[in-house]
Protein backbone atom coordinates (compact mmCIF):
# COMPACT_ATOMS: atom_id res chain seq x y z
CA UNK A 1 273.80 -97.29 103.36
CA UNK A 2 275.55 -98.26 100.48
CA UNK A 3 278.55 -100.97 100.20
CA UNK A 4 280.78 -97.80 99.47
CA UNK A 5 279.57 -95.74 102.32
CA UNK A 6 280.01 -99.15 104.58
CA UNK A 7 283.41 -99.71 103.78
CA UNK A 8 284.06 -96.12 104.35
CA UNK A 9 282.59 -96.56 107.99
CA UNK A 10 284.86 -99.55 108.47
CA UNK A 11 287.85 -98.00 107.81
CA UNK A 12 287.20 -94.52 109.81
CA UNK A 13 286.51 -96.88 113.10
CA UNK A 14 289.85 -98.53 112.12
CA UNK A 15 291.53 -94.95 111.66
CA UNK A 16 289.42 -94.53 114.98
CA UNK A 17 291.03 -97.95 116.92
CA UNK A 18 294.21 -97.45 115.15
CA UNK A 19 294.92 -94.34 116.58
CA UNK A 20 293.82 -95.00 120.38
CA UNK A 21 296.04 -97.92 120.41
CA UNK A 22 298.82 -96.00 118.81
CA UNK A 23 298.81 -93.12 121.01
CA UNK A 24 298.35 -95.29 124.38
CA UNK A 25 301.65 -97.59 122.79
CA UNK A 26 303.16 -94.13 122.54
CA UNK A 27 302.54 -93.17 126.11
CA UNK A 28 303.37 -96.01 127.55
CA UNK A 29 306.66 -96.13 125.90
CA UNK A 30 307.48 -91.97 126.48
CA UNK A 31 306.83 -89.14 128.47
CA UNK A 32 304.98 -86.97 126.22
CA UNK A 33 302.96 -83.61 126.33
CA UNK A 34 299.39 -83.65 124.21
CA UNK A 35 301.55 -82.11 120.93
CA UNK A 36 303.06 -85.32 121.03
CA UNK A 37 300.64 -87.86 122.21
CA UNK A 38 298.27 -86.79 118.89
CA UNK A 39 301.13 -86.34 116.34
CA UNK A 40 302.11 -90.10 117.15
CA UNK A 41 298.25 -91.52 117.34
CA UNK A 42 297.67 -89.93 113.40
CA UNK A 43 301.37 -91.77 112.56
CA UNK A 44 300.23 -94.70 113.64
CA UNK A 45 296.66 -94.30 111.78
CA UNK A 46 297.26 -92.99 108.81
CA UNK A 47 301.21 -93.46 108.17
CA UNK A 48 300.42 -97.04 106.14
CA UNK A 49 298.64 -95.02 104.17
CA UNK A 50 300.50 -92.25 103.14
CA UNK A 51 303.11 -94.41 102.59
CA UNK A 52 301.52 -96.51 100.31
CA UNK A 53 300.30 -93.55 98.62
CA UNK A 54 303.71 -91.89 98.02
CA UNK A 55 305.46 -95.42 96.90
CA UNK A 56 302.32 -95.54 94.43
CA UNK A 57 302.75 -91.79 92.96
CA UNK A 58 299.66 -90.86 94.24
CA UNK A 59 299.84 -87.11 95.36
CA UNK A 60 298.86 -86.14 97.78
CA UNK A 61 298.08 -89.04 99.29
CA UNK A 62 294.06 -89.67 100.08
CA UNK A 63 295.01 -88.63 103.83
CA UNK A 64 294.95 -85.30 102.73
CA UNK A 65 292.30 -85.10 100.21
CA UNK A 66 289.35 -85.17 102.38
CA UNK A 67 288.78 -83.81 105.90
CA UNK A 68 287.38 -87.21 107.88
CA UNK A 69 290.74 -89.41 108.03
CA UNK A 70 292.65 -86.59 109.92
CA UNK A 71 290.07 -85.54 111.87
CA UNK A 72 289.50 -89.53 113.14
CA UNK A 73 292.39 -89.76 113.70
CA UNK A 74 293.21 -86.88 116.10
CA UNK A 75 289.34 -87.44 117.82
CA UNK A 76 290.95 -90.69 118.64
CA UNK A 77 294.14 -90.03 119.93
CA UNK A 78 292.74 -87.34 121.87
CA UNK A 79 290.52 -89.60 123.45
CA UNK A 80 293.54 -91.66 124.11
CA UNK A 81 295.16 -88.67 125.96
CA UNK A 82 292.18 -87.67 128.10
CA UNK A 83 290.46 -90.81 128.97
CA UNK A 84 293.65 -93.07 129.03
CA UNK A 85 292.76 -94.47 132.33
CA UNK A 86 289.34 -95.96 130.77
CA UNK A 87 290.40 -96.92 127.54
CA UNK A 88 293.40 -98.36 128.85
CA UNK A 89 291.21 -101.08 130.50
CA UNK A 90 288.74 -101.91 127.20
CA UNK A 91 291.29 -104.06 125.72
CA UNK A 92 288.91 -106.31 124.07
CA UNK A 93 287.26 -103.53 122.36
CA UNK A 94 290.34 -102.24 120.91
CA UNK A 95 291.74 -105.25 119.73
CA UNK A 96 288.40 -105.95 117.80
CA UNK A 97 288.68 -101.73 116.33
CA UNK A 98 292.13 -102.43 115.76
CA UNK A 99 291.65 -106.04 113.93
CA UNK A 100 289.20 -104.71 111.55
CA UNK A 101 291.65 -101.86 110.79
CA UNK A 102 294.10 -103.66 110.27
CA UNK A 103 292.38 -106.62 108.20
CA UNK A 104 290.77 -103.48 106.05
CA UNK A 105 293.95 -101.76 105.51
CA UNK A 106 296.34 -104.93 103.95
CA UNK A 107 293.52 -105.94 101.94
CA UNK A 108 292.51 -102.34 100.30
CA UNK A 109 296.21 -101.58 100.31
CA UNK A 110 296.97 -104.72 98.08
CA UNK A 111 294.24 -104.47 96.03
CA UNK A 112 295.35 -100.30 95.47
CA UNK A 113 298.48 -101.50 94.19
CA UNK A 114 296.96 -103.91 92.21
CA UNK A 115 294.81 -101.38 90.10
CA UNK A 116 297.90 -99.12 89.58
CA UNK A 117 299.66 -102.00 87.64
CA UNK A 118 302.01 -103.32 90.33
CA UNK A 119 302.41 -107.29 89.91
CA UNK A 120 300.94 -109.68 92.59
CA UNK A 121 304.21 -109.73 95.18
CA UNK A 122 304.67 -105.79 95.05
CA UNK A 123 301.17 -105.05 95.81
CA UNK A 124 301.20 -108.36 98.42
CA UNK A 125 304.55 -105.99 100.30
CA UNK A 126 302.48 -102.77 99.96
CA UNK A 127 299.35 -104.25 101.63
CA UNK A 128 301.45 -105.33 104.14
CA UNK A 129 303.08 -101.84 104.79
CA UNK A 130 299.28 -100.26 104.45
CA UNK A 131 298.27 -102.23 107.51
CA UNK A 132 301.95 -101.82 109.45
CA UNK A 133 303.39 -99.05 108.53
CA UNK A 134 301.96 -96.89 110.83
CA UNK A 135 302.74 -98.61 113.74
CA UNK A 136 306.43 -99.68 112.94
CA UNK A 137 307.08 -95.14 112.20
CA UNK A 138 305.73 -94.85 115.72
CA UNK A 139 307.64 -97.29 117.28
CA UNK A 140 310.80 -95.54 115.72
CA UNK A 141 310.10 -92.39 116.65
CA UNK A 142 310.24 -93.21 120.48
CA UNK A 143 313.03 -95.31 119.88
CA UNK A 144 311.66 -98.83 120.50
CA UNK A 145 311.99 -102.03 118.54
CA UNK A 146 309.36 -102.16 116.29
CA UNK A 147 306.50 -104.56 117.00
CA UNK A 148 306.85 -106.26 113.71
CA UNK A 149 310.10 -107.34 114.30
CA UNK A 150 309.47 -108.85 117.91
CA UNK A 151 307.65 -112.32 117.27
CA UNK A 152 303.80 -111.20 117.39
CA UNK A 153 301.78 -111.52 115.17
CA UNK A 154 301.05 -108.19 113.32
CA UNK A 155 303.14 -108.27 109.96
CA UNK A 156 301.79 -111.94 109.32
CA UNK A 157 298.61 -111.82 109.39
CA UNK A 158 298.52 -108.34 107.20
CA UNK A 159 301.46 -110.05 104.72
CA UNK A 160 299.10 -113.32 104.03
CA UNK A 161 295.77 -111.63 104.05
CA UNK A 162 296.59 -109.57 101.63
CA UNK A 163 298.03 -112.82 99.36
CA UNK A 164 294.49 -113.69 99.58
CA UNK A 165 293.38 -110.50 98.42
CA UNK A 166 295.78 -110.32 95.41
CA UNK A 167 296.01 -114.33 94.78
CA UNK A 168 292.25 -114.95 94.18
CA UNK A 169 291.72 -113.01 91.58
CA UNK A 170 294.41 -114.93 89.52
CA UNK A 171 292.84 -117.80 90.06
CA UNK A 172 288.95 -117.35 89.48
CA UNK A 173 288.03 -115.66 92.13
CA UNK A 174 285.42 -112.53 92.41
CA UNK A 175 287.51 -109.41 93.59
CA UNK A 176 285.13 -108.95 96.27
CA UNK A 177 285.17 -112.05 97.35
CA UNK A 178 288.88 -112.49 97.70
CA UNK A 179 288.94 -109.24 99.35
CA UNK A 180 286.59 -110.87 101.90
CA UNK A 181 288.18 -113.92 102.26
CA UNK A 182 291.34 -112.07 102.56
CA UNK A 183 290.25 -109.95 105.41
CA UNK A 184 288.57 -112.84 107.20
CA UNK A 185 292.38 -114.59 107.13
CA UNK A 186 294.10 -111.97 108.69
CA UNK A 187 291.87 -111.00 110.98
CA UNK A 188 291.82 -114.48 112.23
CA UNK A 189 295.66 -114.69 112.66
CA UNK A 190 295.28 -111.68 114.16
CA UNK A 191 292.93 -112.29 117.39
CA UNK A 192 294.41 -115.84 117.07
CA UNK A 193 297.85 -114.62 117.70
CA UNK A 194 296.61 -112.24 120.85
CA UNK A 195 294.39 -114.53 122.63
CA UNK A 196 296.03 -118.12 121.85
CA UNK A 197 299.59 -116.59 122.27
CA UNK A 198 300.61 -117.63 118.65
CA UNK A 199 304.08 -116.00 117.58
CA UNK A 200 306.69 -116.21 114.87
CA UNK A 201 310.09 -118.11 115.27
CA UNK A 202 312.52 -115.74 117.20
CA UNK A 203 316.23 -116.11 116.78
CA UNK A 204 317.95 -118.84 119.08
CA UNK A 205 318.96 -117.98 122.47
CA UNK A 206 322.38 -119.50 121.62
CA UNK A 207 322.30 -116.51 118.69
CA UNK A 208 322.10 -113.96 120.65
CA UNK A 209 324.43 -115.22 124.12
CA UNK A 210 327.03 -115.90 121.04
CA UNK A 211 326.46 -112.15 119.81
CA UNK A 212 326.99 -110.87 123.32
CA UNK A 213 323.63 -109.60 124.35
């Protein structure tokens, strides 16, 4: 297999993971009929994407220029939807799936935006919104508070990866490798922030009693 066709696989099992986790999120948070279920596991996949795509003038976005992404995306949201009971229980799995996704996604995003001509902290935002976007329209569309905004770790990681990814370049480093390195960092945040319990700063209790919540 070639280094093309195995980054390819990598990001179809993260379109694949992406979209399980997205359409379970989506269940758990509505009641919602199969229509539903699938519409919200390919937002979650492939949202990032498209909306990196459109901010970048690239039409149509590569969603819709090849067959695979879509269909991944709706094999795995259907899976979601029939097996839910099972897959609801193989959280390890998942987060691994949905890690690599997520790890893939800042660091091609970023490095997309670089090769268009953005400078280093517009394609550091849009790698960022590659690897979260998804998630945050789904979370709006069944009217919770998006996950970003709640103290895990999920913007982070994809936000400082993806520095790594555009940074290393500018200073010496192989494309490839900062890609690498890049992915390696957020994916380490990442599990880090699940299984160690790490979180961002949230606002003071005393903000929010003074604010009336």
């Amino acid at each position: 297999m070639t280094a093309q066709g195995f980054l390819l696989l990598l990001e179809l099992v993260g379109v694949f993971a992406f979209a399980l986790d997205g359409a379970l999120s989506a269940m758990r948070a509505a009641h919602l009929d199969l229509f539903g279920v699938v519409t919200l596991g390919i937002v979650t996949a492939l949202g990032g994407g498209i909306l990196r795509d459109l901010l970048l003038g690239e039409l149509p976005p590569a969603t819709f220029r090849t067959w695979y992404y879509l269909t991944t995306a709706t094999v795995g949201a259907l899976v979601a939807f029939w097996g839910h009971r099972l897959v609801g229980r193989m959280s390890r799995p998942i987060l691994v799936f949905d890690t690599i996704g997520l790890s893939l996604f800042a660091v091609t995003g970023a490095q997309l935006a670089v090769h268009s001509g953005l400078g280093a902290g517009q394609a550091i935002l849009l790698g960022g919104l590659t690897g979260v976007g998804g998630g945050t329209l789904r979370d709006v569309l069944v009217l919770k508070v998006p996950t970003i905004l709640t103290g895990g770790l999920y913007a982070v990681p994809a936000l400082v990866g993806s520095s790594v990814a555009v940074v290393g370049p500018l200073v010496g480093l192989e494309s490839g490798v900062a890609a690498f390195a890049g992915g390696v960092v957020c994916a380490g945040l990442r599990v880090g922030g699940v299984l160690g319990g790490w979180r961002a700063p949230s606002a003071p209790r005393s903000a929010r009693d003074a604010s009336g919540e």
